[in-house]
PDB file of N, CA and C in Angstrom:
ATOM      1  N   UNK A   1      13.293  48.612 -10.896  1.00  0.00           N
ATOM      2  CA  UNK A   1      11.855  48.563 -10.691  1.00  0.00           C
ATOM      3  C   UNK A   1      11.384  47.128 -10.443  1.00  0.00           C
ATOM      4  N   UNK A   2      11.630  46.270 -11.024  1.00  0.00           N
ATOM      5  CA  UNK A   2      11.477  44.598 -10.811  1.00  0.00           C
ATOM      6  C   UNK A   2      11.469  44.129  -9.853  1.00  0.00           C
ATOM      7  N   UNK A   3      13.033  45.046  -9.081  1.00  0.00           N
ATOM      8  CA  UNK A   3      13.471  44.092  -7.951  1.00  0.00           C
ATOM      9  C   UNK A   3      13.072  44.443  -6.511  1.00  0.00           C
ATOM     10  N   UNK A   4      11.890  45.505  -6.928  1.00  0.00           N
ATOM     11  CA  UNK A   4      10.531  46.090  -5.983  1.00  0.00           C
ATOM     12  C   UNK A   4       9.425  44.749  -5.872  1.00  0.00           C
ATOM     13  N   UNK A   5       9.680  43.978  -7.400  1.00  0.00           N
ATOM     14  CA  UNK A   5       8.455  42.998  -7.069  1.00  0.00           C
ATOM     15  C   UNK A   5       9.264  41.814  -6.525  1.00  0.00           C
ATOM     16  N   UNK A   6      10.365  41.533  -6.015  1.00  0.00           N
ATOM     17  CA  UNK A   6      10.935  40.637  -5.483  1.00  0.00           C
ATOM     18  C   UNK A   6       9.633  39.815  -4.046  1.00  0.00           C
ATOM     19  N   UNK A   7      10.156  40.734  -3.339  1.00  0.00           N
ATOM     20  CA  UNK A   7       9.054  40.031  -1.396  1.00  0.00           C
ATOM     21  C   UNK A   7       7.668  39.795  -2.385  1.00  0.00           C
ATOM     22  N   UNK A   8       6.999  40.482  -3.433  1.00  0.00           N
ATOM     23  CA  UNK A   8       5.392  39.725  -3.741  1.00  0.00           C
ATOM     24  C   UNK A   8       5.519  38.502  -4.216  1.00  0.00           C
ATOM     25  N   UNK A   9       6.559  38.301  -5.428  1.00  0.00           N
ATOM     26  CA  UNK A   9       7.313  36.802  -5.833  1.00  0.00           C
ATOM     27  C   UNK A   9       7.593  35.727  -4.765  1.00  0.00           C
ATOM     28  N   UNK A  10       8.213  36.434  -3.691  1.00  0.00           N
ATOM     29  CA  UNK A  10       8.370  35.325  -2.410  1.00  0.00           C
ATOM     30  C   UNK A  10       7.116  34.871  -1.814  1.00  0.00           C
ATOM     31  N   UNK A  11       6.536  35.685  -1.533  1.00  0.00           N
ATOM     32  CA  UNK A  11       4.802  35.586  -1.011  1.00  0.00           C
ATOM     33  C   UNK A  11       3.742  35.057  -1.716  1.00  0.00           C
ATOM     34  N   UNK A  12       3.751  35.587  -3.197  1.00  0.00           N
ATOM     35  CA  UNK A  12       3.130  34.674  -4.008  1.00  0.00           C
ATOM     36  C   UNK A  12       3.617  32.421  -3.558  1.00  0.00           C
ATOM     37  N   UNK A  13       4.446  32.495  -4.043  1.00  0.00           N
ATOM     38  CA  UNK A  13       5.351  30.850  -4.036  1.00  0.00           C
ATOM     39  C   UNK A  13       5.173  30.735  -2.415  1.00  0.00           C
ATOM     40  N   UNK A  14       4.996  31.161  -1.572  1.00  0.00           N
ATOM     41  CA  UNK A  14       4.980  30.736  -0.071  1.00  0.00           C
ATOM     42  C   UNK A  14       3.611  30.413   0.061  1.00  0.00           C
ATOM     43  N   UNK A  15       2.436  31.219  -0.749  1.00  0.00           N
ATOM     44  CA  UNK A  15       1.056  31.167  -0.540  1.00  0.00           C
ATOM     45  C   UNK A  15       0.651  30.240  -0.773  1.00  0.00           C
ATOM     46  N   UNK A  16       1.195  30.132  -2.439  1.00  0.00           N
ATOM     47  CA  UNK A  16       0.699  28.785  -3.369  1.00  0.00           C
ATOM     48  C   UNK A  16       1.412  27.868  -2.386  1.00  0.00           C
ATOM     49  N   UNK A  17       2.591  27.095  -1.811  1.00  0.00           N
ATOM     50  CA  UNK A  17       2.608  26.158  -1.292  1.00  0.00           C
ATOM     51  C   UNK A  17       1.639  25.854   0.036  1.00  0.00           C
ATOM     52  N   UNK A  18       1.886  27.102   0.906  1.00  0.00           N
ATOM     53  CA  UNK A  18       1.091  26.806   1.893  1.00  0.00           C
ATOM     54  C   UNK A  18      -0.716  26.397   1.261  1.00  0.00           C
ATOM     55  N   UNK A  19      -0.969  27.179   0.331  1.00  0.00           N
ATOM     56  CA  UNK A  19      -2.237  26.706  -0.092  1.00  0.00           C
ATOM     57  C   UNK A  19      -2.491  25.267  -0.791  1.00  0.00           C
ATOM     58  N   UNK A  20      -1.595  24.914  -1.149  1.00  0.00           N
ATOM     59  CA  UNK A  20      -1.755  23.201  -2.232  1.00  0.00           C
ATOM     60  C   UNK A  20      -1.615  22.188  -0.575  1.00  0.00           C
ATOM     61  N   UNK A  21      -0.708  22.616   0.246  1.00  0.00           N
ATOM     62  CA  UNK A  21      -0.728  21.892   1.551  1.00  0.00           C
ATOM     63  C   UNK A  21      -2.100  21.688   2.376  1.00  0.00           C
ATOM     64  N   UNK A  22      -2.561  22.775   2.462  1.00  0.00           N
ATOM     65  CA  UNK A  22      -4.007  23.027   3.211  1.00  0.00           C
ATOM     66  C   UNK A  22      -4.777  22.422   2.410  1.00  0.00           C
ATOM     67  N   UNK A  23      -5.122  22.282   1.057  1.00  0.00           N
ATOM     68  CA  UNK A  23      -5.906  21.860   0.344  1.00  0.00           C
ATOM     69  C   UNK A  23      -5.807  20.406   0.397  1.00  0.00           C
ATOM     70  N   UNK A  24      -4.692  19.577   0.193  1.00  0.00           N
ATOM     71  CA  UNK A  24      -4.316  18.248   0.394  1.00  0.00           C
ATOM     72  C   UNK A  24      -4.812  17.798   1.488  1.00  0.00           C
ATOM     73  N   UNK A  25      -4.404  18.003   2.627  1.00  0.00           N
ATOM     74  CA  UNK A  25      -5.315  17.928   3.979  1.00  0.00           C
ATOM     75  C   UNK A  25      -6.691  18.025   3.826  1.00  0.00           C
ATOM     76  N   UNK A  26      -7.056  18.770   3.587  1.00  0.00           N
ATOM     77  CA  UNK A  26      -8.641  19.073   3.620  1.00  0.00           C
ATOM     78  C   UNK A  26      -9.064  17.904   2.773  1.00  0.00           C
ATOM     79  N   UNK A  27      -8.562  17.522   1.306  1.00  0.00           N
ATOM     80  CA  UNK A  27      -8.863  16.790   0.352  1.00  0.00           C
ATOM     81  C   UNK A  27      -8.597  15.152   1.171  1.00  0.00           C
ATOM     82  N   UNK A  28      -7.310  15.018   1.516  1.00  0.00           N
ATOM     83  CA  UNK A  28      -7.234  13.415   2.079  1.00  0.00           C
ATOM     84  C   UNK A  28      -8.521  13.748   3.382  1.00  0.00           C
ATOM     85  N   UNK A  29      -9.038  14.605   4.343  1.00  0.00           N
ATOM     86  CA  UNK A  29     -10.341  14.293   4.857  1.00  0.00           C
ATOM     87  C   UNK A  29     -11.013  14.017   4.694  1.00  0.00           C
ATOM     88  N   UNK A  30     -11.502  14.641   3.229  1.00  0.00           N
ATOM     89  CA  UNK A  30     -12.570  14.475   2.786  1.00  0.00           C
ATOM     90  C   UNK A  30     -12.987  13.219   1.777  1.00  0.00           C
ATOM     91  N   UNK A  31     -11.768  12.709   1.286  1.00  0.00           N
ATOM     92  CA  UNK A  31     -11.991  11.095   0.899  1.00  0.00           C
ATOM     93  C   UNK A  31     -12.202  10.323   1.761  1.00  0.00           C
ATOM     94  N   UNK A  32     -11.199  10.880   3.303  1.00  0.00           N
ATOM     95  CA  UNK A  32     -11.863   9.551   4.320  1.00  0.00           C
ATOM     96  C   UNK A  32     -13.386   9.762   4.323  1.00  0.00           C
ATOM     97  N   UNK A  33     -13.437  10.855   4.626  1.00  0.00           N
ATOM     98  CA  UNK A  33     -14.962  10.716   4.924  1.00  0.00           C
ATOM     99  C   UNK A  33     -16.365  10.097   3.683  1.00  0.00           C
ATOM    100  N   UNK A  34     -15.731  10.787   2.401  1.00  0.00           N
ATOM    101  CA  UNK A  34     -16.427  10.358   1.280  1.00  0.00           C
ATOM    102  C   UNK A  34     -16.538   8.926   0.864  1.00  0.00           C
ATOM    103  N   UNK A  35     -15.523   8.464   1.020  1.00  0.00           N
ATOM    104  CA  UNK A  35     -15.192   6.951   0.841  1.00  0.00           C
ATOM    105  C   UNK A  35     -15.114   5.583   1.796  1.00  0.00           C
ATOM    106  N   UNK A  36     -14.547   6.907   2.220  1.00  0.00           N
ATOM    107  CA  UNK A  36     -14.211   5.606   3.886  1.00  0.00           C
ATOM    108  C   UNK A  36     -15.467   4.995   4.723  1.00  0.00           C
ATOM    109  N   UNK A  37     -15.911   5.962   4.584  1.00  0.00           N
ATOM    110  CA  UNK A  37     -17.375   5.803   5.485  1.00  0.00           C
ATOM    111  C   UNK A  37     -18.397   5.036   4.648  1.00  0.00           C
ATOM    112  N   UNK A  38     -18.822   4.943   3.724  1.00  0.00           N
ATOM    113  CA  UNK A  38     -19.629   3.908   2.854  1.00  0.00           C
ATOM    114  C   UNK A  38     -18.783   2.714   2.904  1.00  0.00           C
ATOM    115  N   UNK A  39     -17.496   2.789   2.683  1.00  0.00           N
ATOM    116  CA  UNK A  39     -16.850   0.862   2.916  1.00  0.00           C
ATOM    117  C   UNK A  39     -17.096   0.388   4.213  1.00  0.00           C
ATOM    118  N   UNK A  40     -17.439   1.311   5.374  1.00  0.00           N
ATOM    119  CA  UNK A  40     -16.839   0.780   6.541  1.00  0.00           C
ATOM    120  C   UNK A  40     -18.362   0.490   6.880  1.00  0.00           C
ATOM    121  N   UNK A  41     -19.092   1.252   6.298  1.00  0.00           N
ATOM    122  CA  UNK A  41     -20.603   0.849   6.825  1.00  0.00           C
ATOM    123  C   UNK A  41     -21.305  -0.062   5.976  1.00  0.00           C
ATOM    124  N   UNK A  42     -20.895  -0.590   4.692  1.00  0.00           N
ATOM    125  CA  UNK A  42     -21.516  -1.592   3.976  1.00  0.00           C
ATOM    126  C   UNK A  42     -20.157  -2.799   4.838  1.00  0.00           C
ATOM    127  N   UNK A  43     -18.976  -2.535   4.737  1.00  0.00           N
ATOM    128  CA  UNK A  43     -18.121  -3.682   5.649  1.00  0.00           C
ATOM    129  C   UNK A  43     -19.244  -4.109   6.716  1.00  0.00           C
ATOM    130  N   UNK A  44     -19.648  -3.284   7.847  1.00  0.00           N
ATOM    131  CA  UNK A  44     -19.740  -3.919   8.571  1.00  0.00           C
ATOM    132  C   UNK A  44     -21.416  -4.211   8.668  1.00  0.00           C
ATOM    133  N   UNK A  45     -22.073  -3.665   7.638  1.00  0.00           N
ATOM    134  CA  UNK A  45     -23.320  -4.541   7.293  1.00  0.00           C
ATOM    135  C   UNK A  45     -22.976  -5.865   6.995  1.00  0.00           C
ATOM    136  N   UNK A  46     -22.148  -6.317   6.363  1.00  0.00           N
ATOM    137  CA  UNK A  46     -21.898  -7.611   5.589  1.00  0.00           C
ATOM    138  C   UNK A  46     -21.133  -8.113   6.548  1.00  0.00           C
ATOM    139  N   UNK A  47     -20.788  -7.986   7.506  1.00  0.00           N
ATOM    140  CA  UNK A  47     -19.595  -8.286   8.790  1.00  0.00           C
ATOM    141  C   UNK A  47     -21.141  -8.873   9.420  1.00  0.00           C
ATOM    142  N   UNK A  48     -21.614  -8.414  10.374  1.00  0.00           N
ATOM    143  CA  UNK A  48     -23.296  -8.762  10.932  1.00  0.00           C
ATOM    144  C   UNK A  48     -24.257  -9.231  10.340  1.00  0.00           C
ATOM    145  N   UNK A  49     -24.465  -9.169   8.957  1.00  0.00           N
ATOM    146  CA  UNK A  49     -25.389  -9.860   9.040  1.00  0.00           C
ATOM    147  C   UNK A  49     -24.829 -11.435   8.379  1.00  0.00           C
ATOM    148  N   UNK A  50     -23.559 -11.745   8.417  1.00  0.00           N
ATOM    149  CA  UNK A  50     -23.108 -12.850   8.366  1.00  0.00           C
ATOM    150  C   UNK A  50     -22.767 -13.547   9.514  1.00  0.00           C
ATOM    151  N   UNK A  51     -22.480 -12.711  10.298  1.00  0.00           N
ATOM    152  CA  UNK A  51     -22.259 -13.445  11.976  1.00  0.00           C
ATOM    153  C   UNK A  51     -23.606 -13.577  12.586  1.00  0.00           C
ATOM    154  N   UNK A  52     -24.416 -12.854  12.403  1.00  0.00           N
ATOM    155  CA  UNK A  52     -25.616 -13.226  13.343  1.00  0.00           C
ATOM    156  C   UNK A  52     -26.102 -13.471  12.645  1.00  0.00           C
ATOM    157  N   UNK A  53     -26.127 -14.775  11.202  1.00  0.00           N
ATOM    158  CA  UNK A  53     -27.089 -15.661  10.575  1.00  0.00           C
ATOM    159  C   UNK A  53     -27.827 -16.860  10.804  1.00  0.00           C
ATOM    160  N   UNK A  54     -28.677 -17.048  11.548  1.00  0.00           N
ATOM    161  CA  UNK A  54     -28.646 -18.344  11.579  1.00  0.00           C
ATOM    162  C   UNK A  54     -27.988 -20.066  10.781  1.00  0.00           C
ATOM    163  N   UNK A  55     -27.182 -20.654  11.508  1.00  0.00           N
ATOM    164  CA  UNK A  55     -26.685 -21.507  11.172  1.00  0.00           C
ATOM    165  C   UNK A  55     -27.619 -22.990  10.649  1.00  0.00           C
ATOM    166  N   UNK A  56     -27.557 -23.505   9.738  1.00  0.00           N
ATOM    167  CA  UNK A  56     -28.706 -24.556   9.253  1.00  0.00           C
ATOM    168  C   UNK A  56     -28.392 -25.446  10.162  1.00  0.00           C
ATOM    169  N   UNK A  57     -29.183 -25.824  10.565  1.00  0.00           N
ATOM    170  CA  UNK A  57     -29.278 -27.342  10.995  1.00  0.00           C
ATOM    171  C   UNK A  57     -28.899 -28.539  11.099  1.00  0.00           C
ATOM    172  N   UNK A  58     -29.247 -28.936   9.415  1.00  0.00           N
ATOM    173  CA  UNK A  58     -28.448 -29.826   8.640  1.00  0.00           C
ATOM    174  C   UNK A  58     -26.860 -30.153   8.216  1.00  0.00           C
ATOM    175  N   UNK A  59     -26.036 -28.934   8.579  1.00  0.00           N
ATOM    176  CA  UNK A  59     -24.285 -29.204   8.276  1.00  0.00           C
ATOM    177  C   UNK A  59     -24.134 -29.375   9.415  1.00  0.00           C
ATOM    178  N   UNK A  60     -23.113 -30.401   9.543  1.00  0.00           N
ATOM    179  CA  UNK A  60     -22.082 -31.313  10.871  1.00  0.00           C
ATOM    180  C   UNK A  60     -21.479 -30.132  11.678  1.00  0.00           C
ATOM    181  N   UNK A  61     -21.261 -28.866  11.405  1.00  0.00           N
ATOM    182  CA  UNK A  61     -20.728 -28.106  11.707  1.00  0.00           C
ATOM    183  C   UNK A  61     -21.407 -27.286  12.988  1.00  0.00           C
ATOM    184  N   UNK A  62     -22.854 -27.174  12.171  1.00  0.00           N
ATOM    185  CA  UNK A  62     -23.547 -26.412  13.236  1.00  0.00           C
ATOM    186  C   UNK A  62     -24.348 -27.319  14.247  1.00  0.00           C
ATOM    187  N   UNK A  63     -24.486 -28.784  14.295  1.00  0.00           N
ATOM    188  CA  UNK A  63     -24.385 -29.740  15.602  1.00  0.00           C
ATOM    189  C   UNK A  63     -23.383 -29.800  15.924  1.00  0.00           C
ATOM    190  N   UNK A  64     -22.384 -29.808  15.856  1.00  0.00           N
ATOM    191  CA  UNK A  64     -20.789 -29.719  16.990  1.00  0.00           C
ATOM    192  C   UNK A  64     -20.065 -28.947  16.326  1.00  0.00           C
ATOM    193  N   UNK A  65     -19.901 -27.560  16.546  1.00  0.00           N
ATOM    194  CA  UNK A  65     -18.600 -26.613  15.904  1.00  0.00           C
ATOM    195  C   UNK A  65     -17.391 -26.777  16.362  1.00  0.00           C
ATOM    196  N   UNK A  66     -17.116 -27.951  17.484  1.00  0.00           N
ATOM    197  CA  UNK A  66     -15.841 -28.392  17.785  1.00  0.00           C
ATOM    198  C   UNK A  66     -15.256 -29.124  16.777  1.00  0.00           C
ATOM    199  N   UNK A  67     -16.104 -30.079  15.779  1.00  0.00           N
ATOM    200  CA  UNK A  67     -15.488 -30.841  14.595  1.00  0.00           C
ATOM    201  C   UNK A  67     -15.037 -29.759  13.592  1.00  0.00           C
ATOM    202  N   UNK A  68     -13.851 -30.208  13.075  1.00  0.00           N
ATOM    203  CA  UNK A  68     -13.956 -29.417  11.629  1.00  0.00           C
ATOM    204  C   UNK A  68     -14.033 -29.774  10.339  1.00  0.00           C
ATOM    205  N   UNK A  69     -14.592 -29.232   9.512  1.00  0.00           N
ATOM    206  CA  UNK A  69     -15.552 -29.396   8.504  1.00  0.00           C
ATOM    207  C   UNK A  69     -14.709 -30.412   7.470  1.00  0.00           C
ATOM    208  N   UNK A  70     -15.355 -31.626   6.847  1.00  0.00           N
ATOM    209  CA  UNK A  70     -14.216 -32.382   6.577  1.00  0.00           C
ATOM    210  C   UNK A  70     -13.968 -31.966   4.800  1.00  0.00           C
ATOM    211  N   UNK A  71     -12.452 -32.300   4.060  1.00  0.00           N
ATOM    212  CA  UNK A  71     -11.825 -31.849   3.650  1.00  0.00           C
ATOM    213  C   UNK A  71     -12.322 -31.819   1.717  1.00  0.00           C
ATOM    214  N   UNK A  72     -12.476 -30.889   1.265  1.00  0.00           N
ATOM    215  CA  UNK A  72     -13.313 -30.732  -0.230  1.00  0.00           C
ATOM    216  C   UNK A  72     -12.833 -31.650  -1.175  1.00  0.00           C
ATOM    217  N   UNK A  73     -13.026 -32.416  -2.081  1.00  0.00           N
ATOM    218  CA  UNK A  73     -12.714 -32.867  -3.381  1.00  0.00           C
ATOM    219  C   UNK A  73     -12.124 -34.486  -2.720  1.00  0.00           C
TER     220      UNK A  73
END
């Protein structure tokens, strides 16, 4: 009688893997999207509005950016 429930035993363990697989996928998407997407859009807030800052005046750097900036301590 048992060895009637054999093929549901196989099908069960084929399901569950195929299902923890599908789920993993779905799950690593959904961190990119959950996560990924707030770093990449505060990144590149902080990416722009540091490049298009205006440069002061006053440092040697921003009258000739060909010099380089001379050496700390």
């Amino acid at each position: 009688m048992i060895v009637l429930l054999a093929p549901f035993v196989g099908a069960t363990v084929a399901g569950c893997v195929l299902g923890a697989a599908t789920l993993g996928a779905v799950g690593s998407m959904a961190g990119l999207i959950l996560a990924g997407g707030p770093i990449t859009l505060f990144s590149a807030i902080q990416y722009f509005s540091t490049v298009l800052a205006p440069c002061p005046p006053n440092l040697p750097y921003c009258k000739d950016p060909a010099r380089t900036a001379p050496a700390a301590g």
